[in-house]
PDB file of N, CA and C in Angstrom:
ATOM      1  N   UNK A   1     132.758 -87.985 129.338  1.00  0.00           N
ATOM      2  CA  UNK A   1     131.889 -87.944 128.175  1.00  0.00           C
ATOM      3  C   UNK A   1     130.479 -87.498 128.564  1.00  0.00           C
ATOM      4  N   UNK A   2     130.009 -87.976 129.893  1.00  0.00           N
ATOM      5  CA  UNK A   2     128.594 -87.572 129.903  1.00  0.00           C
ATOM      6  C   UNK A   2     128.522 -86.602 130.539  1.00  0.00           C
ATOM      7  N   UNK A   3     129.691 -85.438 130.689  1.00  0.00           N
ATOM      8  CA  UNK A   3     129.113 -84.115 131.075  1.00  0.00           C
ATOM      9  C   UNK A   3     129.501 -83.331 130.190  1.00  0.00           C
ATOM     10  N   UNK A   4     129.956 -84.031 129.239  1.00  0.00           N
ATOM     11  CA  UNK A   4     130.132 -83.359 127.358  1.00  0.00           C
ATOM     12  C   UNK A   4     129.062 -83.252 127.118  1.00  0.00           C
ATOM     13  N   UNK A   5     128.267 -83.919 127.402  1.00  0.00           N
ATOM     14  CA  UNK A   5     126.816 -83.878 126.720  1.00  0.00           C
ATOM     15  C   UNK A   5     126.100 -83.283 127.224  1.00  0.00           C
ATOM     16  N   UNK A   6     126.132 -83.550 128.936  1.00  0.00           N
ATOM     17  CA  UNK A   6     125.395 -82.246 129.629  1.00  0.00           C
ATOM     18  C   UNK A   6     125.872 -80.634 129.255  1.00  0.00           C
ATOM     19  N   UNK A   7     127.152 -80.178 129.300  1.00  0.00           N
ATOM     20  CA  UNK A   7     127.279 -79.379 128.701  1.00  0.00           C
ATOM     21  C   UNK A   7     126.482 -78.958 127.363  1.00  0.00           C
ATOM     22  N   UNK A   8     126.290 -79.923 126.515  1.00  0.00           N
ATOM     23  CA  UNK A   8     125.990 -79.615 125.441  1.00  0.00           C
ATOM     24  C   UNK A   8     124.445 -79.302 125.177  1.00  0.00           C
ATOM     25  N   UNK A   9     123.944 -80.191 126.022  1.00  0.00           N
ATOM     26  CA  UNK A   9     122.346 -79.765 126.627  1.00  0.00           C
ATOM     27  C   UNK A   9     121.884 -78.183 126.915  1.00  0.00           C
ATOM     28  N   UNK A  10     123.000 -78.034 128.014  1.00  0.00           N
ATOM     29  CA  UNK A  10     122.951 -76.633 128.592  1.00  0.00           C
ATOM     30  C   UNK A  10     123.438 -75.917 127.071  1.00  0.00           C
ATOM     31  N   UNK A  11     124.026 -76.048 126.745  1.00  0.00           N
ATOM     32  CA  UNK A  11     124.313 -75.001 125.422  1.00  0.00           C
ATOM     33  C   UNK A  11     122.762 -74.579 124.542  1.00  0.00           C
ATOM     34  N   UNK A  12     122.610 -76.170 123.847  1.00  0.00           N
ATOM     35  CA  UNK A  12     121.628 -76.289 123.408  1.00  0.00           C
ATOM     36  C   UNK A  12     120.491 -75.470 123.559  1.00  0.00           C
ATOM     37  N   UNK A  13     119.599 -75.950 124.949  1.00  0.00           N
ATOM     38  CA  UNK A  13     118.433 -75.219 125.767  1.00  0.00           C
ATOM     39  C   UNK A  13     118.746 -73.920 126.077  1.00  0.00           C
ATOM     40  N   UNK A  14     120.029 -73.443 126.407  1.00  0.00           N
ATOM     41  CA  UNK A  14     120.100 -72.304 127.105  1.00  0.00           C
ATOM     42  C   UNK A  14     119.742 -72.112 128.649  1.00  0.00           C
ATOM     43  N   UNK A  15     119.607 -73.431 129.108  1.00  0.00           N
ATOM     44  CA  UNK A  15     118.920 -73.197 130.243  1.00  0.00           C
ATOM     45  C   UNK A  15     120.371 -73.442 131.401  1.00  0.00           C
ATOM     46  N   UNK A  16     120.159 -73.351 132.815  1.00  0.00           N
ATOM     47  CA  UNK A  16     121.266 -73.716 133.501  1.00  0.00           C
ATOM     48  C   UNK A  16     120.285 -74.362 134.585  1.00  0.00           C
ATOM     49  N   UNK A  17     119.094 -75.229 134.585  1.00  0.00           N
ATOM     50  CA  UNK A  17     118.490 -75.422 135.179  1.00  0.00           C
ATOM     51  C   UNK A  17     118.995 -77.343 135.520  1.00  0.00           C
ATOM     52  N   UNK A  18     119.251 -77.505 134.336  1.00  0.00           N
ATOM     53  CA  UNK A  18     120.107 -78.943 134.532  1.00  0.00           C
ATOM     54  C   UNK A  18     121.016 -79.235 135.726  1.00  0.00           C
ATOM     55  N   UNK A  19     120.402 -80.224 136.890  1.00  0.00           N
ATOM     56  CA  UNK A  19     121.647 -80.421 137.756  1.00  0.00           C
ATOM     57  C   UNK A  19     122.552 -81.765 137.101  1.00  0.00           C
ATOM     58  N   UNK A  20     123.748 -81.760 137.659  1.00  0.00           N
ATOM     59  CA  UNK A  20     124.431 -82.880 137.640  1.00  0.00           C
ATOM     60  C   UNK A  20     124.619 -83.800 138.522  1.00  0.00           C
ATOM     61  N   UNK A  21     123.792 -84.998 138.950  1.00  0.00           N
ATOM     62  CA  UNK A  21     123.869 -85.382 140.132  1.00  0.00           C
ATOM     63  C   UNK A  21     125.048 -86.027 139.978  1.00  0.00           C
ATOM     64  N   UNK A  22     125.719 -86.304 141.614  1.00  0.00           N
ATOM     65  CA  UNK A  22     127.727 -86.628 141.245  1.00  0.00           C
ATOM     66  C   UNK A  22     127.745 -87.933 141.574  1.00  0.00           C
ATOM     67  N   UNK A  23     127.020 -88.941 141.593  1.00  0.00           N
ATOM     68  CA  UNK A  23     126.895 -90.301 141.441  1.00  0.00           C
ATOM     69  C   UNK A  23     126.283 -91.318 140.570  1.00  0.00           C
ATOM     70  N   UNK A  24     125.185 -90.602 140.399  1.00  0.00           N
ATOM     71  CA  UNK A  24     123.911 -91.582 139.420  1.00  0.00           C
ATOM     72  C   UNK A  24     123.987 -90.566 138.099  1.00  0.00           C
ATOM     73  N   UNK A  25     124.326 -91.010 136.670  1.00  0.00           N
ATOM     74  CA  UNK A  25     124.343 -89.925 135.773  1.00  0.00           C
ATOM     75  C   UNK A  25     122.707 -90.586 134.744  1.00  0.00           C
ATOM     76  N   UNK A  26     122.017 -91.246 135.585  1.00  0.00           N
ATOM     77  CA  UNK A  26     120.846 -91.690 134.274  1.00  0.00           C
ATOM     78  C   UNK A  26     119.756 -91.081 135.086  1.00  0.00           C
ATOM     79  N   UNK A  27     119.987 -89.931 136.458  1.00  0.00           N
ATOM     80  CA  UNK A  27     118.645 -89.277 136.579  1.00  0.00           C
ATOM     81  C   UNK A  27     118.919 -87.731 136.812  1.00  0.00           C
ATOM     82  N   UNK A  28     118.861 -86.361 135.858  1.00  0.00           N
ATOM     83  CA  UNK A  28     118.382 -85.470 136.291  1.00  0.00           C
ATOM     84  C   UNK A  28     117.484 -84.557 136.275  1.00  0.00           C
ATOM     85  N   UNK A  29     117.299 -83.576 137.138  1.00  0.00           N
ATOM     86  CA  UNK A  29     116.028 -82.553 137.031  1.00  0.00           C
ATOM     87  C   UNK A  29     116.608 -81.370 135.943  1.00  0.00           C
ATOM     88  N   UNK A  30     115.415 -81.295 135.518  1.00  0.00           N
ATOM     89  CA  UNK A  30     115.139 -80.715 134.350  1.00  0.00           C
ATOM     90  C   UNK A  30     114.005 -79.607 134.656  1.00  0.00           C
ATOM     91  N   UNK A  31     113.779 -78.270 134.017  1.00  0.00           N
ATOM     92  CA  UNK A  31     112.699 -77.467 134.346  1.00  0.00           C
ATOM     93  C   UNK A  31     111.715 -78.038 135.333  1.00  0.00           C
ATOM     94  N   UNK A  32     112.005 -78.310 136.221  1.00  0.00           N
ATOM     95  CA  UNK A  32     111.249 -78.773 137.353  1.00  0.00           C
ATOM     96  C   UNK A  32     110.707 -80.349 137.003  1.00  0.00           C
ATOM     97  N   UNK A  33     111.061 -81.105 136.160  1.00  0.00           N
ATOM     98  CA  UNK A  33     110.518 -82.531 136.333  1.00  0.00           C
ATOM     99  C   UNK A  33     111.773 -83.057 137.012  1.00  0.00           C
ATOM    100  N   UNK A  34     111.558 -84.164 137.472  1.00  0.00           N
ATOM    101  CA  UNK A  34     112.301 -85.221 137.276  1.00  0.00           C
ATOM    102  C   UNK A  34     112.252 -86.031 136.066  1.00  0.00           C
ATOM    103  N   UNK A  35     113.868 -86.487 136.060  1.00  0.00           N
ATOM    104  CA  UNK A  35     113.779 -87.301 134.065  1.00  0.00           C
ATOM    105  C   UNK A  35     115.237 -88.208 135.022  1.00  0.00           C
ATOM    106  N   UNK A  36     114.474 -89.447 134.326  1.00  0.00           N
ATOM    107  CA  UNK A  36     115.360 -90.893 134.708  1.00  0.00           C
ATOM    108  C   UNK A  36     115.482 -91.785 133.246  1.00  0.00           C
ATOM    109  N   UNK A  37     116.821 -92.453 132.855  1.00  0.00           N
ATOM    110  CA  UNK A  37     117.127 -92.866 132.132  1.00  0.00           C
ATOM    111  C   UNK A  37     116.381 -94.461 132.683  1.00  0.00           C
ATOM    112  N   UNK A  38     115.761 -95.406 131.457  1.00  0.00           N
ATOM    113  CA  UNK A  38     115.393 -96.243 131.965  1.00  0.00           C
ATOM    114  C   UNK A  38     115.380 -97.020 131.009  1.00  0.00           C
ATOM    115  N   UNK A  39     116.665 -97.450 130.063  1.00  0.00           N
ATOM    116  CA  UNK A  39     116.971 -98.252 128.695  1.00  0.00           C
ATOM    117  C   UNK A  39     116.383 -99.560 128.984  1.00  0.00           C
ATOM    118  N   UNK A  40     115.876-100.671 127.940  1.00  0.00           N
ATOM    119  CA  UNK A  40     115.334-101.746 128.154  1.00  0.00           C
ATOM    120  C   UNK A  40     116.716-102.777 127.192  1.00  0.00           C
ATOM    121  N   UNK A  41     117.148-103.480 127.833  1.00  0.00           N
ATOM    122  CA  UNK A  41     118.053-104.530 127.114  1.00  0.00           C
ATOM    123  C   UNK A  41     116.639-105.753 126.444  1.00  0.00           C
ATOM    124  N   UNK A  42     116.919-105.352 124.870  1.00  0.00           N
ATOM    125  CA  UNK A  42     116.949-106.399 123.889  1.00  0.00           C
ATOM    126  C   UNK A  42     117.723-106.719 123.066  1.00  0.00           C
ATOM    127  N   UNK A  43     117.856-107.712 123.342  1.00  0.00           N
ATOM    128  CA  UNK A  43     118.908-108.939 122.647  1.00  0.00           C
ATOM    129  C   UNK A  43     119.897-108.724 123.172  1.00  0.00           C
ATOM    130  N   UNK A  44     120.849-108.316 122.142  1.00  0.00           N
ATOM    131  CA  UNK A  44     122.156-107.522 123.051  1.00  0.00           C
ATOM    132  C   UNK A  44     122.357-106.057 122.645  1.00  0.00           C
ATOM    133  N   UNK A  45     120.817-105.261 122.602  1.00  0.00           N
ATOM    134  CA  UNK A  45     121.208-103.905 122.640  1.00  0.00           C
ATOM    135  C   UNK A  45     120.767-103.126 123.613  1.00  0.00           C
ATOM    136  N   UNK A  46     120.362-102.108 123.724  1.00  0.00           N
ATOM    137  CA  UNK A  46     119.424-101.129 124.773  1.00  0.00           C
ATOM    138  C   UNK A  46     118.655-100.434 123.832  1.00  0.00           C
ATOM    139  N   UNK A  47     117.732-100.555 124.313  1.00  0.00           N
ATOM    140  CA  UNK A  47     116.704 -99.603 123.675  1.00  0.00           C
ATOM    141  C   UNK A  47     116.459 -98.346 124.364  1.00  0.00           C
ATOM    142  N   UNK A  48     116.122 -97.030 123.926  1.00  0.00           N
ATOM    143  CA  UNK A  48     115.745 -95.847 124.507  1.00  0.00           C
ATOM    144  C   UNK A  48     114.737 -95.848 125.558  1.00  0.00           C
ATOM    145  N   UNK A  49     114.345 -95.784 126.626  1.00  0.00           N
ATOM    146  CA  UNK A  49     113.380 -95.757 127.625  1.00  0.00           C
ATOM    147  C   UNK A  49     113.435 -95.005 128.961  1.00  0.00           C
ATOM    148  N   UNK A  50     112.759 -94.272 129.250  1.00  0.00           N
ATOM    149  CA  UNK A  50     112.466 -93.725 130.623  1.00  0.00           C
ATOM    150  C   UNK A  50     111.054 -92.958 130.977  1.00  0.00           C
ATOM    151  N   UNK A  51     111.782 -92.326 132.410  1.00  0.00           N
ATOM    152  CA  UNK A  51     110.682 -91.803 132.621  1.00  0.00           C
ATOM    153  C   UNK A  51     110.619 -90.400 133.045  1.00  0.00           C
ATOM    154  N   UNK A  52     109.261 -89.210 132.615  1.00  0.00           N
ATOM    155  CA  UNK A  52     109.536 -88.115 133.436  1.00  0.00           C
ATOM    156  C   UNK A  52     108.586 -87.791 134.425  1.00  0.00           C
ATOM    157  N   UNK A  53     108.931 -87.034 135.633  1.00  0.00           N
ATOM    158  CA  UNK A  53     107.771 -86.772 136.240  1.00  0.00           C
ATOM    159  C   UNK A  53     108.005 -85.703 137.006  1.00  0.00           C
ATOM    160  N   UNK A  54     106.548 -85.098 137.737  1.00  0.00           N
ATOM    161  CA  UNK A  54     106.553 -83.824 138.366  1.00  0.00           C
ATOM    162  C   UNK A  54     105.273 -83.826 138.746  1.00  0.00           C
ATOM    163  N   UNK A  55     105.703 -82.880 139.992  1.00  0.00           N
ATOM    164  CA  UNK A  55     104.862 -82.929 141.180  1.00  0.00           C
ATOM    165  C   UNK A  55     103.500 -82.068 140.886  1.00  0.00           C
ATOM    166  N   UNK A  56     102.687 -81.783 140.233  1.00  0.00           N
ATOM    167  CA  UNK A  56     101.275 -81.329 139.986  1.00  0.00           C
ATOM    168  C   UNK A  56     100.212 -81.190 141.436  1.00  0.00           C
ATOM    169  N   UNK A  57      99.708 -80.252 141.970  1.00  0.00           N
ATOM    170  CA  UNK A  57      98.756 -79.841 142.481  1.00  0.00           C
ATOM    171  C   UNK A  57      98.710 -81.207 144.194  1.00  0.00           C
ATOM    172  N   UNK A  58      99.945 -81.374 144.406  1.00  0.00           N
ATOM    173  CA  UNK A  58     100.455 -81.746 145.699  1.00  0.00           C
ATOM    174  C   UNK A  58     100.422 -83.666 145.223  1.00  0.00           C
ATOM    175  N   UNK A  59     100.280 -84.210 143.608  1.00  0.00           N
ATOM    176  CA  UNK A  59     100.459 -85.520 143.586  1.00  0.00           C
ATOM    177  C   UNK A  59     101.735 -85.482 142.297  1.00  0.00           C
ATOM    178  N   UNK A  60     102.104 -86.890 142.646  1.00  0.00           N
ATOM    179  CA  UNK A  60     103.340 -87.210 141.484  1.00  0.00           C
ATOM    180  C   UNK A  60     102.577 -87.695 139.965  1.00  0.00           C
ATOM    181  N   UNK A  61     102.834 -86.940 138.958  1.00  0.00           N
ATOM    182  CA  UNK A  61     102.667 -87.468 137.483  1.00  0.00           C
ATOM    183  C   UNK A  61     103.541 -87.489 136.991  1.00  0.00           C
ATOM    184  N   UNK A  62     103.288 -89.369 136.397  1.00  0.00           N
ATOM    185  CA  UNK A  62     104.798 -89.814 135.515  1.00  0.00           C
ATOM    186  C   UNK A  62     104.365 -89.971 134.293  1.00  0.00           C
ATOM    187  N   UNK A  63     105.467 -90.093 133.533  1.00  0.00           N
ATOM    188  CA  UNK A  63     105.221 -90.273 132.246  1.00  0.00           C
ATOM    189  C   UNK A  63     106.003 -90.772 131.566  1.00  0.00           C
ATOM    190  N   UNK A  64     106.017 -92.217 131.128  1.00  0.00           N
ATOM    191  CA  UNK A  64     106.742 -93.296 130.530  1.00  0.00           C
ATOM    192  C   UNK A  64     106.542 -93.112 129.295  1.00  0.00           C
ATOM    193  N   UNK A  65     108.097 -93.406 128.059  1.00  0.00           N
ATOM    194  CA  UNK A  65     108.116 -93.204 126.858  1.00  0.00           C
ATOM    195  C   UNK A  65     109.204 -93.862 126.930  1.00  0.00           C
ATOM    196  N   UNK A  66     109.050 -94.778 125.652  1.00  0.00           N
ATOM    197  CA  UNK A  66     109.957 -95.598 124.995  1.00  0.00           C
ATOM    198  C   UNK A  66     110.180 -95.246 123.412  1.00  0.00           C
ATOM    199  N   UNK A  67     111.447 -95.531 123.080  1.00  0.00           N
ATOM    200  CA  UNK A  67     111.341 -94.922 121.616  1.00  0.00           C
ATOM    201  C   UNK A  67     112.465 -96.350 121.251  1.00  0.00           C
ATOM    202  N   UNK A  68     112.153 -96.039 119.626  1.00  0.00           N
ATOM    203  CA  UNK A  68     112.777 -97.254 118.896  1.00  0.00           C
ATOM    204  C   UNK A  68     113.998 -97.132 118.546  1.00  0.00           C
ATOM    205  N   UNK A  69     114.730 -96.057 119.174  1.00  0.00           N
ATOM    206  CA  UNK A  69     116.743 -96.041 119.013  1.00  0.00           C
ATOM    207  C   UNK A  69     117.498 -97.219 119.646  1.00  0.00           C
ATOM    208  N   UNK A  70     118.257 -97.932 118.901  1.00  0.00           N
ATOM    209  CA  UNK A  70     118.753 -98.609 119.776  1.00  0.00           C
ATOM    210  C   UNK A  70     120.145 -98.483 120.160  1.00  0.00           C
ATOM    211  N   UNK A  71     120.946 -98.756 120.753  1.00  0.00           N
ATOM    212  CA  UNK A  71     122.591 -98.523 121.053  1.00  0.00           C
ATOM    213  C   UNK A  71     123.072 -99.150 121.744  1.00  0.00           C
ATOM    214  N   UNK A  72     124.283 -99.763 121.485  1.00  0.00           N
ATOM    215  CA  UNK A  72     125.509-100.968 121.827  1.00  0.00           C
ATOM    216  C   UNK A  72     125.451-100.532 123.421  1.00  0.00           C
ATOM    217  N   UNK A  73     125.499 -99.660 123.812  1.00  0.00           N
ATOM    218  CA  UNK A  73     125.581 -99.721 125.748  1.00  0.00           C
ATOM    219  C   UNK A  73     124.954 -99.078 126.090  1.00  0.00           C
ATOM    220  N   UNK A  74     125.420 -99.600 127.383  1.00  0.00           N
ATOM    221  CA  UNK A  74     123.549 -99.111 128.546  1.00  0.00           C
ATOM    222  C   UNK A  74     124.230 -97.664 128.852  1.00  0.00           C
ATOM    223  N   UNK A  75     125.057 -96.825 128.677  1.00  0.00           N
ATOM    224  CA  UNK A  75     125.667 -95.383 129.056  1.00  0.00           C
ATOM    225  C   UNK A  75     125.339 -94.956 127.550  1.00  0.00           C
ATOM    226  N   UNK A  76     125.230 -95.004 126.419  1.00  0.00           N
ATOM    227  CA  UNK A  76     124.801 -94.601 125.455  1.00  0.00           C
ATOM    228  C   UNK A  76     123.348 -94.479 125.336  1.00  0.00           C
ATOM    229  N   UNK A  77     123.044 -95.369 125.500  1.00  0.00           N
ATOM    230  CA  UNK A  77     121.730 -95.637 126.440  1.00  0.00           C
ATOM    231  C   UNK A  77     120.138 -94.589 127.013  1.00  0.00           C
ATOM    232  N   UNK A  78     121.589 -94.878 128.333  1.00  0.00           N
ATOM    233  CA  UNK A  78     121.297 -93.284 128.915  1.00  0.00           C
ATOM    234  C   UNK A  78     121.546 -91.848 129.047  1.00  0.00           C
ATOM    235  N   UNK A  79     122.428 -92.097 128.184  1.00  0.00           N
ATOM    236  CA  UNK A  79     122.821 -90.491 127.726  1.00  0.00           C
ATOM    237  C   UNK A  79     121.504 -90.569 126.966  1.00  0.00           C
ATOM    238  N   UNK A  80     121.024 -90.793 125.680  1.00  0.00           N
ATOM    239  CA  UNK A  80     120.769 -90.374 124.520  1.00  0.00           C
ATOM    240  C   UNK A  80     118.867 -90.562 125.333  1.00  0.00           C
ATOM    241  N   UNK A  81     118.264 -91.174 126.231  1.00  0.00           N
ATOM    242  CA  UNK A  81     117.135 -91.542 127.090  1.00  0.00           C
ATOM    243  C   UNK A  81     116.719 -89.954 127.885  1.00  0.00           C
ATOM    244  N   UNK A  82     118.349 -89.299 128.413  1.00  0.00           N
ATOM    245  CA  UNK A  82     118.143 -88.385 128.971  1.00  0.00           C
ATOM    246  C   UNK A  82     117.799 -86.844 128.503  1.00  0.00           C
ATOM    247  N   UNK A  83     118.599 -87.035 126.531  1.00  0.00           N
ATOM    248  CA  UNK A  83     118.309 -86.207 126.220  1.00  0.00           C
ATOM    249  C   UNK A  83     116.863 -86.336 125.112  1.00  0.00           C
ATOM    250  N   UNK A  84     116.676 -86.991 124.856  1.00  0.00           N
ATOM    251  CA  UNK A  84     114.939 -87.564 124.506  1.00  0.00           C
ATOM    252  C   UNK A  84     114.043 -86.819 125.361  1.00  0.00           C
ATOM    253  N   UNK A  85     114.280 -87.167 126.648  1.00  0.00           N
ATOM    254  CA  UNK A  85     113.324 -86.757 127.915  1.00  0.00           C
ATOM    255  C   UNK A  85     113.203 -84.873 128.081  1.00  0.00           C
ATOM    256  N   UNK A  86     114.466 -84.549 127.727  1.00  0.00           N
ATOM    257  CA  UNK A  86     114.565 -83.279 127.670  1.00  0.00           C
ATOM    258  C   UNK A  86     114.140 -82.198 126.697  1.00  0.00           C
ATOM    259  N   UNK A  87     114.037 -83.245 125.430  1.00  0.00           N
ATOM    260  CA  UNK A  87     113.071 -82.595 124.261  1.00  0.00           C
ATOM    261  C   UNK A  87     112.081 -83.250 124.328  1.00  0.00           C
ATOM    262  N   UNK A  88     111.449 -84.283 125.119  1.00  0.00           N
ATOM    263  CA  UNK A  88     109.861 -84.552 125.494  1.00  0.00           C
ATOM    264  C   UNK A  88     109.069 -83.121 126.128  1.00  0.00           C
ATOM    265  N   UNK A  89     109.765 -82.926 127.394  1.00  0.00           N
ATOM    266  CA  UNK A  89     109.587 -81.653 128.133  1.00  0.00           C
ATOM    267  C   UNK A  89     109.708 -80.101 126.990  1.00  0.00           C
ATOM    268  N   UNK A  90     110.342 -80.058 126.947  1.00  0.00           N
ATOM    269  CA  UNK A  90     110.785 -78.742 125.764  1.00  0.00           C
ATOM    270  C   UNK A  90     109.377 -78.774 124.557  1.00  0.00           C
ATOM    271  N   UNK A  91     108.775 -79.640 124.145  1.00  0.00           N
ATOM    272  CA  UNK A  91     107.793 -79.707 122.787  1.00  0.00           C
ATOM    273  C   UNK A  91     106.646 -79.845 123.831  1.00  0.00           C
ATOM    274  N   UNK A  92     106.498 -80.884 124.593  1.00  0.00           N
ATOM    275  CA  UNK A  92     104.961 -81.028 124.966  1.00  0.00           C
ATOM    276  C   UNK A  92     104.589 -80.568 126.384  1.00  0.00           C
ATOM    277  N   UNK A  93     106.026 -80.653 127.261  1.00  0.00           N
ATOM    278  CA  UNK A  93     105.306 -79.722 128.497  1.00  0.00           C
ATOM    279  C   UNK A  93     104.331 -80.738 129.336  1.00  0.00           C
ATOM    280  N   UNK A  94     103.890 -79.880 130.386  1.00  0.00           N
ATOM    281  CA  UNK A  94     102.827 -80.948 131.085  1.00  0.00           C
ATOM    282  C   UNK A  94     101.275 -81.434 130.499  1.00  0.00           C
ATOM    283  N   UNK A  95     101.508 -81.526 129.072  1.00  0.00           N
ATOM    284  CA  UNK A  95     100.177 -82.222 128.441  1.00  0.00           C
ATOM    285  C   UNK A  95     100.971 -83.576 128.273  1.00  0.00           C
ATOM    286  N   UNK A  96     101.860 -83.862 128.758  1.00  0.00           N
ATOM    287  CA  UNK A  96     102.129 -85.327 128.596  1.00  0.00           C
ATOM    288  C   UNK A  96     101.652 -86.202 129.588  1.00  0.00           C
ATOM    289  N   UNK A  97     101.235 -85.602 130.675  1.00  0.00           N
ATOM    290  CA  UNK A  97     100.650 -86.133 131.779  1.00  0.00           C
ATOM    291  C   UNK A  97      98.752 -86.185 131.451  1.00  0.00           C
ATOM    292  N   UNK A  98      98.224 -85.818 130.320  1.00  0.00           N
ATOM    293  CA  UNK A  98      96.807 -85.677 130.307  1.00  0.00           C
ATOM    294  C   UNK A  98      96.415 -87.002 129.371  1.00  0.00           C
TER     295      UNK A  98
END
């Protein structure tokens, strides 16, 4: 299921810049950031959360965003965290770091 979605990313964007890492599926690089799935359990749901970041002028800038989706599992979770992060990047680019 979650390389249905990566697939579907890559469709989406058009890009083929998406890796698939073959162990951990809640962190990949994206147009040169790093993007990590980072859901917050409330109550008994997950909430949307992570983080993106990239390497700027030889230091690391991150950039934490939480949003108010919530979903029954932590793999729904992070699917839906990862693709958030990917239309964070796509609309605002590195003014999210300013």
């Amino acid at each position: 299921m979650i390389n249905r979605f990566y697939k579907f990313l890559d469709r989406l964007f058009g890009s083929k810049k998406i890796s698939f890492p073959s162990s951990d599926h809640s962190s990949i690089s994206y147009k040169g950031y790093s993007v990590r799935a980072d859901p917050e359990l409330q109550g008994n749901q997950w909430i949307t959360a992570g983080r993106i970041s990239k390497e700027i002028n030889g230091s690391i800038k991150e950039y934490r965003f939480v949003r108010g989706d919530f979903h029954a599992s932590k793999e729904s979770a992070n699917e839906f965290s990862i693709s958030k992060a990917c239309q964070i990047i796509d609309l605002e680019g590195e003014k999210i770091f300013e």
